[in-house]
N, C-alpha and C. Protein backbone atom coordinates (compact mmCIF):
# COMPACT_ATOMS: atom_id res chain seq x y z
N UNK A 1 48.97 12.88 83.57
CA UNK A 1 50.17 13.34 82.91
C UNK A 1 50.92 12.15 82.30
N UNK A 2 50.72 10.89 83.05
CA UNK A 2 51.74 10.02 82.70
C UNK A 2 50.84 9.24 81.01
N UNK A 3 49.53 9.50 81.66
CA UNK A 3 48.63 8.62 80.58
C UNK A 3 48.74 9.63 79.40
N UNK A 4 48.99 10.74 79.20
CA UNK A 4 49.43 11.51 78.22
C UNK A 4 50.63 11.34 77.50
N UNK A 5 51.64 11.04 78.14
CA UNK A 5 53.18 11.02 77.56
C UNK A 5 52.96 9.61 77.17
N UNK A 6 52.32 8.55 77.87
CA UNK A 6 52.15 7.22 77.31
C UNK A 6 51.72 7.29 75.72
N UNK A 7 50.53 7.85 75.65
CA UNK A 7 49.77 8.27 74.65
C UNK A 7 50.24 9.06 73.52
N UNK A 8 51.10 10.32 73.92
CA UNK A 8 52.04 10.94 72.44
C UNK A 8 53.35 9.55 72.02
N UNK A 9 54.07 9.55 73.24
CA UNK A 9 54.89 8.82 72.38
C UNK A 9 54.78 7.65 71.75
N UNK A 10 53.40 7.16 72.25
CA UNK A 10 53.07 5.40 71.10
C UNK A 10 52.55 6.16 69.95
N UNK A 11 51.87 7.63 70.28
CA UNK A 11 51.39 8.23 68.43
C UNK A 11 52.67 8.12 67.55
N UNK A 12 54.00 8.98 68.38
CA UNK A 12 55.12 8.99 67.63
C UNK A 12 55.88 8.06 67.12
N UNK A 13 56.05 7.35 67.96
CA UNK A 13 56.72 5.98 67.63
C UNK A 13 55.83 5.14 66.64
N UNK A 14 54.74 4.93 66.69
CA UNK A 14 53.86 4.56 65.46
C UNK A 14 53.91 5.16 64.00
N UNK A 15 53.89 6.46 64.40
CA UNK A 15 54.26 7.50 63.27
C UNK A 15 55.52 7.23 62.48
N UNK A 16 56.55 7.44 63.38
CA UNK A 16 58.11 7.20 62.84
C UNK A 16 58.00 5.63 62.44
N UNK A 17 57.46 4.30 62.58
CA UNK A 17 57.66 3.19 61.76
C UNK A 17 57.01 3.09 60.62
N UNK A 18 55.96 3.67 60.61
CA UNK A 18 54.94 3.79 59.34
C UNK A 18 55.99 4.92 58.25
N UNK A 19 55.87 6.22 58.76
CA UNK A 19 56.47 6.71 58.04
C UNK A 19 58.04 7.04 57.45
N UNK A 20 58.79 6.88 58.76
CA UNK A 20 60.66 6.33 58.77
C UNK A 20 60.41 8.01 58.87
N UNK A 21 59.83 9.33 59.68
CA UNK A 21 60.32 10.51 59.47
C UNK A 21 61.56 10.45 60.36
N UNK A 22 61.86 11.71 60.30
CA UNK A 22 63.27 12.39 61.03
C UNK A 22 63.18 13.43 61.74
N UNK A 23 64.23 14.27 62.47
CA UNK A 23 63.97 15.23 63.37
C UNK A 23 63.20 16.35 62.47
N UNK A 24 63.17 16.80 61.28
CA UNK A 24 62.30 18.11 61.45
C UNK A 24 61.03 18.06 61.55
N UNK A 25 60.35 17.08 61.51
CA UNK A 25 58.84 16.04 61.62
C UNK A 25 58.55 16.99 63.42
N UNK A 26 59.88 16.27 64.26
CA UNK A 26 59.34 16.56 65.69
C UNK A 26 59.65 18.23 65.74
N UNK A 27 60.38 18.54 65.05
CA UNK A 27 60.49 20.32 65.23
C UNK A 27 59.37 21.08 64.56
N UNK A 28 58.66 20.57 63.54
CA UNK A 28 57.13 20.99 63.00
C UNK A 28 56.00 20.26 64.20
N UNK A 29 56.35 19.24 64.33
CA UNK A 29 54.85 18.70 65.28
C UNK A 29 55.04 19.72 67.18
N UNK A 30 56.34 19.91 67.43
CA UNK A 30 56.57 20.62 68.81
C UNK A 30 56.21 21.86 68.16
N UNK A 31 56.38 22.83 67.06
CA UNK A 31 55.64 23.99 66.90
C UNK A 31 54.14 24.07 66.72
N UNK A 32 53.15 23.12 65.86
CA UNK A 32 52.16 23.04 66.02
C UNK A 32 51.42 22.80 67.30
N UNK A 33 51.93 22.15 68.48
CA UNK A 33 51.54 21.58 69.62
C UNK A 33 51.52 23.15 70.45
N UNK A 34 52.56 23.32 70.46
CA UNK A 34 52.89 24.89 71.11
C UNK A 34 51.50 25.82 70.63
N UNK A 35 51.41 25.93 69.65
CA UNK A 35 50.52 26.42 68.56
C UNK A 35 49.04 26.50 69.40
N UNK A 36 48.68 25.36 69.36
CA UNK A 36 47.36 24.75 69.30
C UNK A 36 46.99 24.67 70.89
N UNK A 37 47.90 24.56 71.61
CA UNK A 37 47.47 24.31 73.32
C UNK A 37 48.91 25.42 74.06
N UNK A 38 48.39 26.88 73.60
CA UNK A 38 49.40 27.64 74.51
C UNK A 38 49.57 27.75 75.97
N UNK A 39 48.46 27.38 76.30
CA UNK A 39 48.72 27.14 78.08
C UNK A 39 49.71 26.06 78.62
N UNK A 40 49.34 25.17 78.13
CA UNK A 40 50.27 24.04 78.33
C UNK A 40 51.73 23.96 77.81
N UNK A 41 52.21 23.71 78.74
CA UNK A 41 53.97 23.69 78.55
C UNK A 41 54.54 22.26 78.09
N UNK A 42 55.39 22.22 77.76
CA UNK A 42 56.18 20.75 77.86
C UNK A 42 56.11 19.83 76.39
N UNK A 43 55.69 20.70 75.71
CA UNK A 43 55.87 20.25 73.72
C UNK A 43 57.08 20.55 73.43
N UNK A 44 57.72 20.60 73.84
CA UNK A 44 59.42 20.68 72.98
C UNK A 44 60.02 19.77 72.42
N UNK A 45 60.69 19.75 71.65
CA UNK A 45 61.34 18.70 70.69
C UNK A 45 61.98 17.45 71.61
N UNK A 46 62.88 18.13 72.25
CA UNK A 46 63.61 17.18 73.69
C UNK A 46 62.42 16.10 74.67
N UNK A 47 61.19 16.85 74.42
CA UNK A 47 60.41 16.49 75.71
C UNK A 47 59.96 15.18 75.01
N UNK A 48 59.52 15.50 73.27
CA UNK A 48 58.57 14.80 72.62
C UNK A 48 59.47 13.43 72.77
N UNK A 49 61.00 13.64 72.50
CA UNK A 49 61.92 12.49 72.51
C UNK A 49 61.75 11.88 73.65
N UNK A 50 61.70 12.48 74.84
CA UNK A 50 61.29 11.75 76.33
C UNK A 50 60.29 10.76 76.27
N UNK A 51 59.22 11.72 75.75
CA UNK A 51 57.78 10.80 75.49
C UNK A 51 58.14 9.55 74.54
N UNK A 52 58.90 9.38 73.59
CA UNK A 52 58.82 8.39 72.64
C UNK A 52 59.90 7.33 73.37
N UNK A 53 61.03 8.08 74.29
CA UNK A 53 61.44 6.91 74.65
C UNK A 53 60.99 6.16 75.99
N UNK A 54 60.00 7.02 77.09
CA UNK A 54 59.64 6.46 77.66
C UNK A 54 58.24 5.23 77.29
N UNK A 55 57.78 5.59 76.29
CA UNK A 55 56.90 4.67 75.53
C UNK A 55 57.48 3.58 75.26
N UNK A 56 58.47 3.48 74.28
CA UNK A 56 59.70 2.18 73.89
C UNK A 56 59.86 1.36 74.99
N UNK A 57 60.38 2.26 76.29
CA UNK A 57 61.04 1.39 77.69
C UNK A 57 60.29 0.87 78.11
N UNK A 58 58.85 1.66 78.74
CA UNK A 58 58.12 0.44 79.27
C UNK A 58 57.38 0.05 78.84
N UNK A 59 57.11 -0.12 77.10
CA UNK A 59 56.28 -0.93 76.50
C UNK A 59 57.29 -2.19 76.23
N UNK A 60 58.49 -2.33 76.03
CA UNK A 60 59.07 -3.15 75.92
C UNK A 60 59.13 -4.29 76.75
N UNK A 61 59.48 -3.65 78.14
CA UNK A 61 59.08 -4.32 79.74
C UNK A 61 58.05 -4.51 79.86
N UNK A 62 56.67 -4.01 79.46
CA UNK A 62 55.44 -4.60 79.56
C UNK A 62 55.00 -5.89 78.66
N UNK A 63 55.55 -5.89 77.28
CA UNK A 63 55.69 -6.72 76.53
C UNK A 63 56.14 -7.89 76.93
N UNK A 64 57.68 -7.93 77.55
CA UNK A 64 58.43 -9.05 77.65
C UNK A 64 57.82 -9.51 79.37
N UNK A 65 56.98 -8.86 80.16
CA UNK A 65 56.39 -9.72 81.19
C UNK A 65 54.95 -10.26 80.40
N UNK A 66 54.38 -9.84 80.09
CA UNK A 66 52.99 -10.55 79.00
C UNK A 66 53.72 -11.81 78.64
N UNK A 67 54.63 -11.82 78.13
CA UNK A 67 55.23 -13.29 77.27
C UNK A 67 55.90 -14.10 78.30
N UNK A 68 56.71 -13.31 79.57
CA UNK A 68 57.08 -14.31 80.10
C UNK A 68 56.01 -15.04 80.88
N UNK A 69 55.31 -14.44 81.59
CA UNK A 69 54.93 -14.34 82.67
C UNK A 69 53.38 -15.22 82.43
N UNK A 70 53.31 -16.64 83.12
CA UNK A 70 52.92 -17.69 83.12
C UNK A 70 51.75 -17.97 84.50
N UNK A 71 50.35 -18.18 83.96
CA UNK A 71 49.15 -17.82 85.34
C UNK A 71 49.42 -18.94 86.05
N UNK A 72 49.50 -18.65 87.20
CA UNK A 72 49.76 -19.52 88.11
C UNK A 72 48.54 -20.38 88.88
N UNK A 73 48.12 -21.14 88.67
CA UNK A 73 46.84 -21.87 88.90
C UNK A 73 47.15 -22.87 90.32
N UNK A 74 48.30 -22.60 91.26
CA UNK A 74 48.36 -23.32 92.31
C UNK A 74 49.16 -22.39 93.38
N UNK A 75 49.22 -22.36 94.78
CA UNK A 75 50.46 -21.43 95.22
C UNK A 75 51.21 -21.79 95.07
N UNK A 76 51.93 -20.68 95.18
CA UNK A 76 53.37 -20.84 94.75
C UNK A 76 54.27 -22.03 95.95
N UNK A 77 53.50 -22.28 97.46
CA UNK A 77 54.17 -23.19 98.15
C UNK A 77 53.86 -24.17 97.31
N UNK A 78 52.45 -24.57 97.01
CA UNK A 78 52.45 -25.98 96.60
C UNK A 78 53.34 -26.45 95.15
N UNK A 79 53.66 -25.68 94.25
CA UNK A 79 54.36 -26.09 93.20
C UNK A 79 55.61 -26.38 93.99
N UNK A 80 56.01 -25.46 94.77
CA UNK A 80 57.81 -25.67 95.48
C UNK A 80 57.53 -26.98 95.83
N UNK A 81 56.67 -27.68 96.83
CA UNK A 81 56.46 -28.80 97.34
C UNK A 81 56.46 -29.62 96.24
N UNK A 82 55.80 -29.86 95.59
CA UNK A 82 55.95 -30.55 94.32
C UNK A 82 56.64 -30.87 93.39
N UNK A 83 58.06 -29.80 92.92
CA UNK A 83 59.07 -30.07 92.89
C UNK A 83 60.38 -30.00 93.41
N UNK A 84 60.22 -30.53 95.16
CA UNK A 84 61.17 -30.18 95.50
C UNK A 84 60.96 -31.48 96.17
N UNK A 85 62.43 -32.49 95.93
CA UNK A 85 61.94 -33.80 96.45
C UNK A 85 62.52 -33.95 98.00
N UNK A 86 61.74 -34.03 99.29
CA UNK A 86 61.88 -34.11 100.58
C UNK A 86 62.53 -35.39 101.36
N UNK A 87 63.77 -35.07 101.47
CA UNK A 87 64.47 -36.45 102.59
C UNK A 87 63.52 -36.09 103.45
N UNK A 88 63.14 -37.25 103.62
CA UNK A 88 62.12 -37.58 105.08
C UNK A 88 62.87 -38.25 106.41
N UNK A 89 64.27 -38.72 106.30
CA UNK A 89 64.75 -39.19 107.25
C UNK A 89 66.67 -37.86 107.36
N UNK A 90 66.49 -36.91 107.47
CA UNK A 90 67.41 -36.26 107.04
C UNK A 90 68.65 -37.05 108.42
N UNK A 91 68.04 -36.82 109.21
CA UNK A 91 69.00 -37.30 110.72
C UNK A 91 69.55 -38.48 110.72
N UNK A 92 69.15 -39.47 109.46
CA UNK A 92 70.18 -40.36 109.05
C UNK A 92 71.48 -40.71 108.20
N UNK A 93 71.72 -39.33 107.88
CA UNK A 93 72.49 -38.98 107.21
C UNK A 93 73.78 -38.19 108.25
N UNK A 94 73.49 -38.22 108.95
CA UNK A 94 74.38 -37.27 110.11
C UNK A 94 75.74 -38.51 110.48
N UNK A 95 76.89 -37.66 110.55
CA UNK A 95 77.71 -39.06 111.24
C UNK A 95 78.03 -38.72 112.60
N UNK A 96 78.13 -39.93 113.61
CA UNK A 96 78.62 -39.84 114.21
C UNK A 96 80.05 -40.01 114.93
């Protein structure tokens, strides 16, 4: 279900930049859908908008971890160790 709504709303959202349509686009494509797969529920104009914006949200968030998000080729202790510079005599610092 989810790989479906993934799937209409990147059609739509692809659709709407190529073409710049507008709402009667999704009120003809939710009647054809209805049309074509009557068993199945959940083509409505409102729903199709769900689908296109849940596509946007977490393609966006999937996007911006791809770019941030940097392979880590050591653990994560050993980089901390590495930049984290260690007083080795901390108990000389104590006053009495």
């Amino acid at each position: 279900m989810l790989r479906m709504y993934w799937d209409i709303g990147e059609m739509l959202t692809g659709s709407q930049m190529a073409d710049g349509w507008g709402q009667k686009t999704l009120e003809r494509l939710s009647v054809d859908m209805k049309n074509e797969f009557p068993k199945i529920k959940g083509f409505s104009v409102r729903n199709m908008q769900f689908m296109m914006q849940f596509y946007n949200e977490y393609n966006s968030e999937l996007t911006m971890v791809k770019t941030i998000g940097t392979p880590i080729t050591k653990s994560p202790i050993s980089q901390l160790n590495k930049n984290t510079k260690v007083d080795k005599y901390p108990y000389k610092k104590l006053k009495r």
